[in-house]
PDB file of N, CA and C in Angstrom:
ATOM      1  N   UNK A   1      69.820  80.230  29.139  1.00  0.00           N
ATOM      2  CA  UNK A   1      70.667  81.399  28.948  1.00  0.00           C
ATOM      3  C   UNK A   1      71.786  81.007  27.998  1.00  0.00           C
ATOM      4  N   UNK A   2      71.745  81.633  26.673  1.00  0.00           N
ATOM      5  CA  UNK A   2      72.940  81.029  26.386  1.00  0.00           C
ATOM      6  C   UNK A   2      74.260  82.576  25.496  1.00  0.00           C
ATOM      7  N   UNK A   3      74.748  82.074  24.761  1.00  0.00           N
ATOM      8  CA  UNK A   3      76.128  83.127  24.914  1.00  0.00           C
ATOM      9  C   UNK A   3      77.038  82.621  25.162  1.00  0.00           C
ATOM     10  N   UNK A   4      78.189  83.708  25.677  1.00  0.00           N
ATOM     11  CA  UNK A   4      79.571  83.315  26.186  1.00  0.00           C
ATOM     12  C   UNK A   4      79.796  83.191  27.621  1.00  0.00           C
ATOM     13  N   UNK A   5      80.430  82.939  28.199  1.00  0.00           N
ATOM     14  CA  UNK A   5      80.605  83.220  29.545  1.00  0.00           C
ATOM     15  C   UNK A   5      80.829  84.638  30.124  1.00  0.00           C
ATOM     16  N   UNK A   6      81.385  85.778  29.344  1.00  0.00           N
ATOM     17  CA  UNK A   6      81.063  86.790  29.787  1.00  0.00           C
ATOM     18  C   UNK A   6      79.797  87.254  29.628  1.00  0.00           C
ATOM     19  N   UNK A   7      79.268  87.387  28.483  1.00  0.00           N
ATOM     20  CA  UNK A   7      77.920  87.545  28.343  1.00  0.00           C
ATOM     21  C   UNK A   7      77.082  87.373  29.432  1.00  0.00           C
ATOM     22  N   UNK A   8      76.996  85.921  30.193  1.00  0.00           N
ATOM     23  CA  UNK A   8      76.671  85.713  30.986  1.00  0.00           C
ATOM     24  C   UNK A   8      76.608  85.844  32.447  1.00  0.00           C
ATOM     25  N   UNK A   9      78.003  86.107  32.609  1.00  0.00           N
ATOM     26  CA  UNK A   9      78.336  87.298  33.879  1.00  0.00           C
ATOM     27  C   UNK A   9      77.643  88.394  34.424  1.00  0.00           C
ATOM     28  N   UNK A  10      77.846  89.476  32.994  1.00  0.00           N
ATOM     29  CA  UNK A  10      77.324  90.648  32.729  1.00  0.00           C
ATOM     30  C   UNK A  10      76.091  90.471  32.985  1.00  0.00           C
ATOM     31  N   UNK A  11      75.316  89.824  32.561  1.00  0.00           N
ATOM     32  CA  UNK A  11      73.666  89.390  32.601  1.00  0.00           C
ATOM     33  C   UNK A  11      72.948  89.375  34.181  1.00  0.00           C
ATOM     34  N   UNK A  12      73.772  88.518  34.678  1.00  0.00           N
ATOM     35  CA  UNK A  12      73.575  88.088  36.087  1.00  0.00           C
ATOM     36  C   UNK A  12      74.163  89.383  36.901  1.00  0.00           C
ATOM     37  N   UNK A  13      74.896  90.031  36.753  1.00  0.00           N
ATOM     38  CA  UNK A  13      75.668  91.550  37.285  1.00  0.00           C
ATOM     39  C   UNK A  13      74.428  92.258  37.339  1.00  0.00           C
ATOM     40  N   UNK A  14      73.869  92.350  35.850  1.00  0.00           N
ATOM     41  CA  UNK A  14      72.988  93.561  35.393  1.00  0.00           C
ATOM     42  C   UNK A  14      71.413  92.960  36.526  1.00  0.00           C
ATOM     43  N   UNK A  15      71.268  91.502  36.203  1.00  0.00           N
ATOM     44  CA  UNK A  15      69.960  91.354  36.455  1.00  0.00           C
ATOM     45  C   UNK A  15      70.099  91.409  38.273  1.00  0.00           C
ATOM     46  N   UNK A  16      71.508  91.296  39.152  1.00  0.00           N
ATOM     47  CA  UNK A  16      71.189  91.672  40.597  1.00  0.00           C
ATOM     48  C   UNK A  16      71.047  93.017  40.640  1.00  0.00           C
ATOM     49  N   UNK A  17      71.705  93.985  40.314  1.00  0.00           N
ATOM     50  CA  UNK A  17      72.201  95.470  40.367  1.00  0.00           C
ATOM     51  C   UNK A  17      70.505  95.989  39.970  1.00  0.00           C
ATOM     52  N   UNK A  18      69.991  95.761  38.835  1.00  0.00           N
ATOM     53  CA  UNK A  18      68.342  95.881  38.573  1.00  0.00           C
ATOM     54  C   UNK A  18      67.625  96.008  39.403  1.00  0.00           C
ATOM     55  N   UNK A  19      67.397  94.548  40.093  1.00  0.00           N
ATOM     56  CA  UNK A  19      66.145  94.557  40.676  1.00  0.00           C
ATOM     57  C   UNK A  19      66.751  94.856  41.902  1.00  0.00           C
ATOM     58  N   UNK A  20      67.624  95.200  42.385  1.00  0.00           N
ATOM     59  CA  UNK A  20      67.982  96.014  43.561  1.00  0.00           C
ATOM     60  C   UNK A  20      68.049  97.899  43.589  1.00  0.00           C
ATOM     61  N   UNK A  21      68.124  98.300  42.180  1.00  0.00           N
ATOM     62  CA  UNK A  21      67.431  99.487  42.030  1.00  0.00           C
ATOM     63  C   UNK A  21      66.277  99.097  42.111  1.00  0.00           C
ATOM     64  N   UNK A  22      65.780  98.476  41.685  1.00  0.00           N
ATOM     65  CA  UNK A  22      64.136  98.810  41.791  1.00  0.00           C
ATOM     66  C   UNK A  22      63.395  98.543  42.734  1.00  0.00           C
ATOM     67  N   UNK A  23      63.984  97.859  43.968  1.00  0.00           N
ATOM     68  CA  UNK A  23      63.657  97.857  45.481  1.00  0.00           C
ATOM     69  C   UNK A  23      63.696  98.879  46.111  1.00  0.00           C
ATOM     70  N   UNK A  24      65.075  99.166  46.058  1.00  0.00           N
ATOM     71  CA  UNK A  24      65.058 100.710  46.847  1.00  0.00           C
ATOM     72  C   UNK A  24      64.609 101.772  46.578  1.00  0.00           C
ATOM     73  N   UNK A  25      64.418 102.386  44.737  1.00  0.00           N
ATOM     74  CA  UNK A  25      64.284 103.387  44.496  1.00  0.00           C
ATOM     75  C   UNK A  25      62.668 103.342  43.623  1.00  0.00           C
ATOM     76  N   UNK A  26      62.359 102.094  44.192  1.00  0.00           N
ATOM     77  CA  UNK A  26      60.853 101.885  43.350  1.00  0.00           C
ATOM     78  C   UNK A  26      59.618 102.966  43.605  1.00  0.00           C
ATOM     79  N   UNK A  27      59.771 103.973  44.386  1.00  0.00           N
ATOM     80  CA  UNK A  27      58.903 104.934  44.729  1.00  0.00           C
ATOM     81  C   UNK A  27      59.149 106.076  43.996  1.00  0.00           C
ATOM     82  N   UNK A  28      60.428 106.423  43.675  1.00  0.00           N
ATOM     83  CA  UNK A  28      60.964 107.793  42.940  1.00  0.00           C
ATOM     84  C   UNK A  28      60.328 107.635  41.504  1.00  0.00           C
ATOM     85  N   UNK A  29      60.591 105.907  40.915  1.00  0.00           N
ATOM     86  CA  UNK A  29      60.598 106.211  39.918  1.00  0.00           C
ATOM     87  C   UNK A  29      59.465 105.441  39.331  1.00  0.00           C
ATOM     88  N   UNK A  30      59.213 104.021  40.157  1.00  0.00           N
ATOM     89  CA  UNK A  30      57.690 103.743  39.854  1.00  0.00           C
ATOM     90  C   UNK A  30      56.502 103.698  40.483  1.00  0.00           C
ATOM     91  N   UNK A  31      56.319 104.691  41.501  1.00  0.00           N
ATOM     92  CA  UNK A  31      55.527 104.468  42.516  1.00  0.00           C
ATOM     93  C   UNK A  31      54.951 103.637  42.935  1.00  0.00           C
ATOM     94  N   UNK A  32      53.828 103.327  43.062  1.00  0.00           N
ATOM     95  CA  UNK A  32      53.169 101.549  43.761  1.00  0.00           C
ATOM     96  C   UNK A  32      53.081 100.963  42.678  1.00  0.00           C
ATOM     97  N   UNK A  33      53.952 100.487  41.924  1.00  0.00           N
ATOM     98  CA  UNK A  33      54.118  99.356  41.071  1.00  0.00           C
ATOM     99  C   UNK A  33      55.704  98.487  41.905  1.00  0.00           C
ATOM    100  N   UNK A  34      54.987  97.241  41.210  1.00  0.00           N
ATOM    101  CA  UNK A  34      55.503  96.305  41.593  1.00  0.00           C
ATOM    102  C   UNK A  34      56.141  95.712  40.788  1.00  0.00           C
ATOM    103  N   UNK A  35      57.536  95.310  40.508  1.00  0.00           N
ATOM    104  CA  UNK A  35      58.123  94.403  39.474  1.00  0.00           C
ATOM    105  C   UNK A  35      59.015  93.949  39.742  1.00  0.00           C
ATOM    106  N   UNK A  36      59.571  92.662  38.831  1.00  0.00           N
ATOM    107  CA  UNK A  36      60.952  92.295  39.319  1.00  0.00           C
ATOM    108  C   UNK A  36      61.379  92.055  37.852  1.00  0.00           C
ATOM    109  N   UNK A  37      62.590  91.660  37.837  1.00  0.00           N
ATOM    110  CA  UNK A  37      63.731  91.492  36.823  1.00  0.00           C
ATOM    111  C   UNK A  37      63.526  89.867  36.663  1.00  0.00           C
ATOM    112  N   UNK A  38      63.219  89.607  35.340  1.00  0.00           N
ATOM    113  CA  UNK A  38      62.750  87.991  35.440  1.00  0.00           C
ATOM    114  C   UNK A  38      64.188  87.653  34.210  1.00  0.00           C
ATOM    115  N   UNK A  39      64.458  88.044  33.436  1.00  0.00           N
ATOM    116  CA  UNK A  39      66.111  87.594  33.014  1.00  0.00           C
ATOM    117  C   UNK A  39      66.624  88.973  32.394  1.00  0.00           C
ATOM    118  N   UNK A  40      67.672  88.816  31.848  1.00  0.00           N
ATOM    119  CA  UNK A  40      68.499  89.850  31.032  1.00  0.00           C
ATOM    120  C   UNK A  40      69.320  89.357  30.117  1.00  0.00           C
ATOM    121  N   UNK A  41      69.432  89.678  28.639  1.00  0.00           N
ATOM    122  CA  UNK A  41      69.998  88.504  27.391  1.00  0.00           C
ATOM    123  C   UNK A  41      70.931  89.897  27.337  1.00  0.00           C
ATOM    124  N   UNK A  42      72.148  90.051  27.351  1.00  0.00           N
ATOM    125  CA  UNK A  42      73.183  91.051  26.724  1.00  0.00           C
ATOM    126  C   UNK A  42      73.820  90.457  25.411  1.00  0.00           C
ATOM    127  N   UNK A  43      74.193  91.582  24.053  1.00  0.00           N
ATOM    128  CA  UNK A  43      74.346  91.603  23.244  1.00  0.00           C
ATOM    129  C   UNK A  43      75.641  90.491  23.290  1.00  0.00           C
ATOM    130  N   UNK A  44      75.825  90.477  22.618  1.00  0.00           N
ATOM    131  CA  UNK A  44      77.624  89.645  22.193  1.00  0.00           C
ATOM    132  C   UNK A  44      78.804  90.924  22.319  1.00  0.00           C
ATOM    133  N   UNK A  45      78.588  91.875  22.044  1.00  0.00           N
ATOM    134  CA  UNK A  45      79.146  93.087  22.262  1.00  0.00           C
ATOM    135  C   UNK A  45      79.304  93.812  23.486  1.00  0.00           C
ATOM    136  N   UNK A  46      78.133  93.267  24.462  1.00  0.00           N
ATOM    137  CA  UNK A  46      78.307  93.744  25.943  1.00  0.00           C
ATOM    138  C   UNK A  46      77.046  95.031  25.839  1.00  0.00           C
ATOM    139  N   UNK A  47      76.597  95.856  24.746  1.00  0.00           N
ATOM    140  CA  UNK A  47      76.515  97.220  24.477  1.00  0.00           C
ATOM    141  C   UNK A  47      74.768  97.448  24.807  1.00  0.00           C
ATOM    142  N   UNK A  48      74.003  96.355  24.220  1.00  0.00           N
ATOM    143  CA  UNK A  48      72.714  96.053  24.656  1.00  0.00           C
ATOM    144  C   UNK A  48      72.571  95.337  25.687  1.00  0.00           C
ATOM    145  N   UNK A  49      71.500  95.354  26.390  1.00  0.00           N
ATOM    146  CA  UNK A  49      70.718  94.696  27.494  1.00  0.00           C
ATOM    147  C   UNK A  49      69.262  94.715  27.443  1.00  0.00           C
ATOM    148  N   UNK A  50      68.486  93.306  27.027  1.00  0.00           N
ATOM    149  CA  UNK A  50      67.108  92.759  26.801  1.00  0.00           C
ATOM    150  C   UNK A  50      67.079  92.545  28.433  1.00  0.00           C
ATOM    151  N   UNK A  51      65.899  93.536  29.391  1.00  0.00           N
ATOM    152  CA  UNK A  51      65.961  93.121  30.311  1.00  0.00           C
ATOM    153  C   UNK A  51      64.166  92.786  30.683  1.00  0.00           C
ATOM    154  N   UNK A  52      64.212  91.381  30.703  1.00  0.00           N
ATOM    155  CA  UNK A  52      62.458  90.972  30.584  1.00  0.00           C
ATOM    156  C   UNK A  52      62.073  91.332  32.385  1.00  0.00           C
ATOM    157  N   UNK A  53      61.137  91.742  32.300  1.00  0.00           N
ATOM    158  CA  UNK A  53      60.165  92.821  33.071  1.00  0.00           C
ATOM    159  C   UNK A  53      59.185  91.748  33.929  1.00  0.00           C
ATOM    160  N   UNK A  54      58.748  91.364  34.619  1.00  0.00           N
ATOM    161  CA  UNK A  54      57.539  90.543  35.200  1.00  0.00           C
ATOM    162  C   UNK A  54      56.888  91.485  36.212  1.00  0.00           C
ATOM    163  N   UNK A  55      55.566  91.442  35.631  1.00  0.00           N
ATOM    164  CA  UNK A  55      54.619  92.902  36.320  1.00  0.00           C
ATOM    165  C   UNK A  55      53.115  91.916  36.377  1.00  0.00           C
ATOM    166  N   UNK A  56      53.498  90.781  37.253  1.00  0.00           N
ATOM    167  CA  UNK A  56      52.156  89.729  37.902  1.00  0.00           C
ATOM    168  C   UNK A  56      51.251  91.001  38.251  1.00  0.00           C
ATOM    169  N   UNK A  57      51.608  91.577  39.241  1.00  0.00           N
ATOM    170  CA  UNK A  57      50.781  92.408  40.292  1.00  0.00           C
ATOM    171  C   UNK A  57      50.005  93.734  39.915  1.00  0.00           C
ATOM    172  N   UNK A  58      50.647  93.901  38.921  1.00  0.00           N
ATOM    173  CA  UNK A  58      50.462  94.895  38.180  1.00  0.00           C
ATOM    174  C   UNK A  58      49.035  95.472  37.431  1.00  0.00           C
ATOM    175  N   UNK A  59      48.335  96.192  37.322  1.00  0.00           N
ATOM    176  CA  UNK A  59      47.165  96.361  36.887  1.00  0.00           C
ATOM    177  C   UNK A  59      47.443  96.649  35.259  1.00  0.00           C
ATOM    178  N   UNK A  60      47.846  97.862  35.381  1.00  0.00           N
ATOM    179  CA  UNK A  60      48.104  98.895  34.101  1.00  0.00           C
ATOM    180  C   UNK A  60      49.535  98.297  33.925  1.00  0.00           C
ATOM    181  N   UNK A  61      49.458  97.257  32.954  1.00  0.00           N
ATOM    182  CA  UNK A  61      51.129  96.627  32.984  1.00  0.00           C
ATOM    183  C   UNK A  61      51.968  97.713  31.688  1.00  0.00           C
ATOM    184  N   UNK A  62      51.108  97.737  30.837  1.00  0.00           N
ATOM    185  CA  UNK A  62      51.416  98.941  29.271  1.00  0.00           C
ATOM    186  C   UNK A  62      52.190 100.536  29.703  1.00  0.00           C
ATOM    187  N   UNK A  63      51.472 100.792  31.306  1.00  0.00           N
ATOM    188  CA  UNK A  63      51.468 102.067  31.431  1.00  0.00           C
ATOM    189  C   UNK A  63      52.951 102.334  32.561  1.00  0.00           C
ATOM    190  N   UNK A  64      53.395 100.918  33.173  1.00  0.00           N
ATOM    191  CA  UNK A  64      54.132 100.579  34.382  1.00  0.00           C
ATOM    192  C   UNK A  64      55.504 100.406  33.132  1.00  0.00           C
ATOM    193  N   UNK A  65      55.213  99.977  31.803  1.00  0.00           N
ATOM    194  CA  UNK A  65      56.304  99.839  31.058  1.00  0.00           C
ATOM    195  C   UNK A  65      56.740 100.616  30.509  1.00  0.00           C
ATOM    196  N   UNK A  66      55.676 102.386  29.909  1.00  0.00           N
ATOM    197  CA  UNK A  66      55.747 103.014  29.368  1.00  0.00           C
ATOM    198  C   UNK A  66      56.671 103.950  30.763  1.00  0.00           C
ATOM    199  N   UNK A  67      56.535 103.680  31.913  1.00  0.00           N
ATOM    200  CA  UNK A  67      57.013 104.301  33.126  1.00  0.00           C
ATOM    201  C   UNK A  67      59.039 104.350  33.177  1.00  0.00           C
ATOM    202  N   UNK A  68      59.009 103.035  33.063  1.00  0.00           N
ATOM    203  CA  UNK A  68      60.405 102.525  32.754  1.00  0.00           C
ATOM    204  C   UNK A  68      61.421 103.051  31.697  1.00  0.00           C
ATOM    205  N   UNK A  69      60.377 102.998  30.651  1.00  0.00           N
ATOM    206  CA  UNK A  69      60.987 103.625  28.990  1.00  0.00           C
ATOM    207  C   UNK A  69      61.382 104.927  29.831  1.00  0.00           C
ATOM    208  N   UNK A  70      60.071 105.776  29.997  1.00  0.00           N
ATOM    209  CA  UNK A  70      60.196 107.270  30.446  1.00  0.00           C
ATOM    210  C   UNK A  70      62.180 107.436  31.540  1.00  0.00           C
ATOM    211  N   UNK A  71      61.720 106.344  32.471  1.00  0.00           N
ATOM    212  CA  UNK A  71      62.766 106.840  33.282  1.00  0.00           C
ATOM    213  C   UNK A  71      64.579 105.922  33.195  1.00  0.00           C
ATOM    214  N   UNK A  72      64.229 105.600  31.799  1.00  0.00           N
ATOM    215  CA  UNK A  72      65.377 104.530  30.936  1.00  0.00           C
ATOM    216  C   UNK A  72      66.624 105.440  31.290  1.00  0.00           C
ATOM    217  N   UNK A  73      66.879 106.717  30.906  1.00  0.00           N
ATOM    218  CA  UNK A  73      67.972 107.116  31.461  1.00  0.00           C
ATOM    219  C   UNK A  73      68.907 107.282  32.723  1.00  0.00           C
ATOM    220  N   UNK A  74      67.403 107.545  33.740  1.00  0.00           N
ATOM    221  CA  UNK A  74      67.855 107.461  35.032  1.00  0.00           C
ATOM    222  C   UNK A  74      68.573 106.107  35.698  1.00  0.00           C
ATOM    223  N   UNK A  75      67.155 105.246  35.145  1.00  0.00           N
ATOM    224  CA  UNK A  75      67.658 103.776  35.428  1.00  0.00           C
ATOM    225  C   UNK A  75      69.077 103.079  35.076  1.00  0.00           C
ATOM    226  N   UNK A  76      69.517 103.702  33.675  1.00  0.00           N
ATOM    227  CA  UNK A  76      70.657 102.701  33.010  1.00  0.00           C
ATOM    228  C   UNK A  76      72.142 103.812  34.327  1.00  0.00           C
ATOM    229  N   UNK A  77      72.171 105.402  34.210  1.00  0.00           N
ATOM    230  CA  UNK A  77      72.908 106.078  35.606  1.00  0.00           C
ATOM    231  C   UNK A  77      72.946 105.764  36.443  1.00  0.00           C
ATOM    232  N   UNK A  78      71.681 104.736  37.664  1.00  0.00           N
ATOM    233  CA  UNK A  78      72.093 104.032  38.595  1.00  0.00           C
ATOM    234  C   UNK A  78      72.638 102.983  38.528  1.00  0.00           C
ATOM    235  N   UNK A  79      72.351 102.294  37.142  1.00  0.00           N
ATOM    236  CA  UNK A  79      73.177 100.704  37.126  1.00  0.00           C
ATOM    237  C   UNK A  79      74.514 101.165  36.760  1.00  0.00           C
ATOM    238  N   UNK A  80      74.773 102.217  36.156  1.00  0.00           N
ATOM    239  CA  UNK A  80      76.503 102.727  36.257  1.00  0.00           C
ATOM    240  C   UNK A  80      77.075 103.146  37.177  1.00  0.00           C
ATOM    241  N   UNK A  81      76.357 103.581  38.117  1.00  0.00           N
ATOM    242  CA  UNK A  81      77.117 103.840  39.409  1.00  0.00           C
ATOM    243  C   UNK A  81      77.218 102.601  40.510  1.00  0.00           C
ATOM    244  N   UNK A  82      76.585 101.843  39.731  1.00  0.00           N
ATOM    245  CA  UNK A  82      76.943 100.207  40.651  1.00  0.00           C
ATOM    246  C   UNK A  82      77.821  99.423  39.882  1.00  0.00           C
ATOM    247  N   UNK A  83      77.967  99.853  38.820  1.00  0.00           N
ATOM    248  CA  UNK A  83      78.690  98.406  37.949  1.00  0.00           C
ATOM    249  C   UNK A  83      79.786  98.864  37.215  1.00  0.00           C
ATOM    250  N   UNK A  84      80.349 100.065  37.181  1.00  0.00           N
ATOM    251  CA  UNK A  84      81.185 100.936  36.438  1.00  0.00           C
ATOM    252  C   UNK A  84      82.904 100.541  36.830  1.00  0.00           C
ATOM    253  N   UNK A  85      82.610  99.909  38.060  1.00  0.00           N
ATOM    254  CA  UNK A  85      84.374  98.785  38.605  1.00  0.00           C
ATOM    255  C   UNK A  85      84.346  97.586  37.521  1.00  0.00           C
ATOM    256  N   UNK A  86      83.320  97.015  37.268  1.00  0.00           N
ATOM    257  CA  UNK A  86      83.251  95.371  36.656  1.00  0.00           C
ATOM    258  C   UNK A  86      82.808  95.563  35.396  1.00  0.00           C
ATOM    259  N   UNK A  87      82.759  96.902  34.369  1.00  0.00           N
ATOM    260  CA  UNK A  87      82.111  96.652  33.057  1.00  0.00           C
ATOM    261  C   UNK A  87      82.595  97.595  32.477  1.00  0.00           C
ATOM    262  N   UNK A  88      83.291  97.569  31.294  1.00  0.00           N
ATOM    263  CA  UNK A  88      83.431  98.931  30.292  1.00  0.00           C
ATOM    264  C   UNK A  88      82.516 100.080  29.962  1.00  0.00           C
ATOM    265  N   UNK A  89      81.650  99.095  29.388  1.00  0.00           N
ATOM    266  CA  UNK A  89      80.305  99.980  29.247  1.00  0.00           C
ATOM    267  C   UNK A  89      79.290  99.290  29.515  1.00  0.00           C
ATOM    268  N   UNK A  90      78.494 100.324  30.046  1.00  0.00           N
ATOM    269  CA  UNK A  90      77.490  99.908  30.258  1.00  0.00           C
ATOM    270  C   UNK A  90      76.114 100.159  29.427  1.00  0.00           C
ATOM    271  N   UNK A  91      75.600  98.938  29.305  1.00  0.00           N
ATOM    272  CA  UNK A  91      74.933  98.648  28.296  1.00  0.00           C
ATOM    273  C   UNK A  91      73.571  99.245  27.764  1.00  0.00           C
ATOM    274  N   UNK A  92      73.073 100.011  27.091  1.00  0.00           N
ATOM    275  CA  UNK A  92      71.833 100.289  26.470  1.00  0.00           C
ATOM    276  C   UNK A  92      70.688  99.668  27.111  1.00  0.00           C
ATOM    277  N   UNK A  93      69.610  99.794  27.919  1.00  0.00           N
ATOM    278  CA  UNK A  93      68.755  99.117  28.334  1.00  0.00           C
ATOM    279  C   UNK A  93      67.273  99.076  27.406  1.00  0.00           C
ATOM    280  N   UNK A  94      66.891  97.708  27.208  1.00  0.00           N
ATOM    281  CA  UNK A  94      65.874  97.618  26.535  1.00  0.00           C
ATOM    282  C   UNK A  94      64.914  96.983  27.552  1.00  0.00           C
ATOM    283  N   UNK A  95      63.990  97.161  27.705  1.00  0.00           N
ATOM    284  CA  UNK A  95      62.362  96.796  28.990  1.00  0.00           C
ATOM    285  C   UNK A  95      61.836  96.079  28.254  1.00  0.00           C
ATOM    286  N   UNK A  96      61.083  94.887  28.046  1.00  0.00           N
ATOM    287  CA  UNK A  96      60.348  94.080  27.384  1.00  0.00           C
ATOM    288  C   UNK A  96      59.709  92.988  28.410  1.00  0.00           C
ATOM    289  N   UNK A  97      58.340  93.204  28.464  1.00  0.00           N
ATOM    290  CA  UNK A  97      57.793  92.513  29.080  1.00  0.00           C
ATOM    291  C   UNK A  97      57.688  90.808  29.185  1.00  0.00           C
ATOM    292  N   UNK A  98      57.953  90.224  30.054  1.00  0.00           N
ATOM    293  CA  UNK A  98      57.696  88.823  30.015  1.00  0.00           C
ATOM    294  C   UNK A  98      56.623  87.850  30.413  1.00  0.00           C
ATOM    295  N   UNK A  99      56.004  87.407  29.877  1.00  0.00           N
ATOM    296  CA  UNK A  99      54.763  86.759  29.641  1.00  0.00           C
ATOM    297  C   UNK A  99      54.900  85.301  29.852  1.00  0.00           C
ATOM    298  N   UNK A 100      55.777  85.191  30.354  1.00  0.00           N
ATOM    299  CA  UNK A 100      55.873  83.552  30.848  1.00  0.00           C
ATOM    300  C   UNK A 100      54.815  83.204  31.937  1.00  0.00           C
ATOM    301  N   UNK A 101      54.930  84.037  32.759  1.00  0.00           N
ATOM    302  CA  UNK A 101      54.024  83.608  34.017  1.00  0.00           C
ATOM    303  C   UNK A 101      52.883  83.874  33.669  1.00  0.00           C
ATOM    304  N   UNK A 102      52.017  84.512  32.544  1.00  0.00           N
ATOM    305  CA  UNK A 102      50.612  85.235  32.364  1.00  0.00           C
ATOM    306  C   UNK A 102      50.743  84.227  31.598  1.00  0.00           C
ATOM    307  N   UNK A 103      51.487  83.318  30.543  1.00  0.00           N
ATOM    308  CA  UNK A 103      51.084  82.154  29.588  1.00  0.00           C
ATOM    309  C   UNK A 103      50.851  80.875  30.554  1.00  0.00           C
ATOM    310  N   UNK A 104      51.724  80.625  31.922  1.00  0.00           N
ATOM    311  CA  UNK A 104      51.571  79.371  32.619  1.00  0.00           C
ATOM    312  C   UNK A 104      50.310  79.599  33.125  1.00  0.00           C
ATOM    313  N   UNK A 105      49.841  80.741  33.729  1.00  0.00           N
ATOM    314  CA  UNK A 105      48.563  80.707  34.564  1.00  0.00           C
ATOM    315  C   UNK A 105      47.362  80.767  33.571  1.00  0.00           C
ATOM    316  N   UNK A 106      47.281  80.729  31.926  1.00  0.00           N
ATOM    317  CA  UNK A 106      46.475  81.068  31.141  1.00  0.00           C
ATOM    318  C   UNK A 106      45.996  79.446  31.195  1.00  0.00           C
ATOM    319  N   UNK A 107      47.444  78.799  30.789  1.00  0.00           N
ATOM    320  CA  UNK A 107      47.551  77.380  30.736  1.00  0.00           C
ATOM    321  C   UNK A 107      46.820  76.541  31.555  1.00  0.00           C
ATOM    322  N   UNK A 108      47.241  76.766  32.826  1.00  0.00           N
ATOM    323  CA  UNK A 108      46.753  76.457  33.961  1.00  0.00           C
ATOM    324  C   UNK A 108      45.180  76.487  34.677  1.00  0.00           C
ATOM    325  N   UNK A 109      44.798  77.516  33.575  1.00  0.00           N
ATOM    326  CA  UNK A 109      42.964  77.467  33.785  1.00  0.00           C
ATOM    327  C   UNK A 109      42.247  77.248  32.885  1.00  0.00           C
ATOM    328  N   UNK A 110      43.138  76.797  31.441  1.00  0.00           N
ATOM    329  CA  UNK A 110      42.636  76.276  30.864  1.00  0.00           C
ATOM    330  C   UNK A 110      42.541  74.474  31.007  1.00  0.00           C
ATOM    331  N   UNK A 111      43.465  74.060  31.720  1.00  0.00           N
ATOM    332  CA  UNK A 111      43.559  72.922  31.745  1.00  0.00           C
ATOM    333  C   UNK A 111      42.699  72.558  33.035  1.00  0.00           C
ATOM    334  N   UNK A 112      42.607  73.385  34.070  1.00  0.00           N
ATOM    335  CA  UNK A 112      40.974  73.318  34.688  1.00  0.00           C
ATOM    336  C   UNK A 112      40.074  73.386  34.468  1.00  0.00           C
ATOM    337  N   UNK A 113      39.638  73.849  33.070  1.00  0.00           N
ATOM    338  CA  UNK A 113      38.599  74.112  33.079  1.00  0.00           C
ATOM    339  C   UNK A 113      38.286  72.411  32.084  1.00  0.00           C
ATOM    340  N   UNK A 114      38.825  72.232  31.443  1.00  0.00           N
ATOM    341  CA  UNK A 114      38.465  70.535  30.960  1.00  0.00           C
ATOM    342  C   UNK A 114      37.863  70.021  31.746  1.00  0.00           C
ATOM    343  N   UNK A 115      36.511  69.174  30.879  1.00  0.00           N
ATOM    344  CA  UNK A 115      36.098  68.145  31.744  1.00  0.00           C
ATOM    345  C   UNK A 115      36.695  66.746  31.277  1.00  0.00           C
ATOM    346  N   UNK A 116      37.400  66.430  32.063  1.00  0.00           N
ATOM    347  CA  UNK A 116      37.987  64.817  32.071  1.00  0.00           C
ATOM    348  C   UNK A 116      37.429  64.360  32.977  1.00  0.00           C
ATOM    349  N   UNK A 117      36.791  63.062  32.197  1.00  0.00           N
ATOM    350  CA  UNK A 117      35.834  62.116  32.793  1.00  0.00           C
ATOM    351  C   UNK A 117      37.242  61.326  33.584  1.00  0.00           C
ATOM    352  N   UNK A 118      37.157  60.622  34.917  1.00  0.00           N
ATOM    353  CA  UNK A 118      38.305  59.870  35.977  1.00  0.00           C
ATOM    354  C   UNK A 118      38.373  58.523  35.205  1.00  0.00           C
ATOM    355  N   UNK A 119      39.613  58.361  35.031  1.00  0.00           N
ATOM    356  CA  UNK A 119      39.888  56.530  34.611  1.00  0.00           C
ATOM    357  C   UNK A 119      39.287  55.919  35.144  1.00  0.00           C
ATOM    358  N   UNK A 120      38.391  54.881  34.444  1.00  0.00           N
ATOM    359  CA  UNK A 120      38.205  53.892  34.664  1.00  0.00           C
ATOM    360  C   UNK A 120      39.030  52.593  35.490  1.00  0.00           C
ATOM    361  N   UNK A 121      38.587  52.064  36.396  1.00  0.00           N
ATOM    362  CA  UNK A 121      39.059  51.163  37.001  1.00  0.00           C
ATOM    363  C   UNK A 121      38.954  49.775  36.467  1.00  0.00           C
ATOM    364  N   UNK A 122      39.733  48.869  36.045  1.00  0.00           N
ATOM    365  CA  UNK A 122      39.739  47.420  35.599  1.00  0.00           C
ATOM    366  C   UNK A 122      39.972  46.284  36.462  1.00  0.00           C
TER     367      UNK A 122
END
């Protein structure tokens, strides 16, 4: 994570306040989808918010993101009514999926699937 120290505040503000909307109100607005808040990079300005998405469980991950975009307004109104004591403004939300965990587990069966012959013993 890097930035300023507010930057970083804000980030960690945005990324609890997130995935705690999206616990409680995950039925209104994404029905049986499943996701969590895997980081959040805010602008230097405070004004944007890159908030990466992790949708493991997810089938239709394209259509669970296109869900989010759709309900971007609602979403960024509940994070203002949680964070509107501790932030000037609140920040523009951008959804972008994160692929870290779909690259480790890609990794991960690819490196099973090698055949490595066992060391030799001397």
């Amino acid at each position: 994570m890097s930035g300023s120290a507010r930057q970083q505040k804000v980030a960690r503000l945005i990324l609890k306040e997130l995935s705690a909307i999206f616990q409680q109100d995950k039925r209104r607005i994404l029905g049986d989808s499943f996701i969590s808040v895997a980081d959040v990079r805010v602008s230097p300005d405070l004004s944007v918010a890159k908030v990466y998405i992790s949708l493991m469980l997810d089938k239709d991950k394209t259509a669970t993101l296109n869900k989010l975009n759709i309900h971007k307004k609602e979403i960024r109104k509940a994070l203002g009514d949680r964070i509107r004591h501790q932030v000037r403004i609140i920040p523009e939300l951008i959804f972008i999926k994160d692929e870290v965990e779909e690259n480790a587990m890609r990794l991960e069966a690819l490196i099973k699937s090698l055949n490595i012959p066992p060391a030799s013993e001397k």
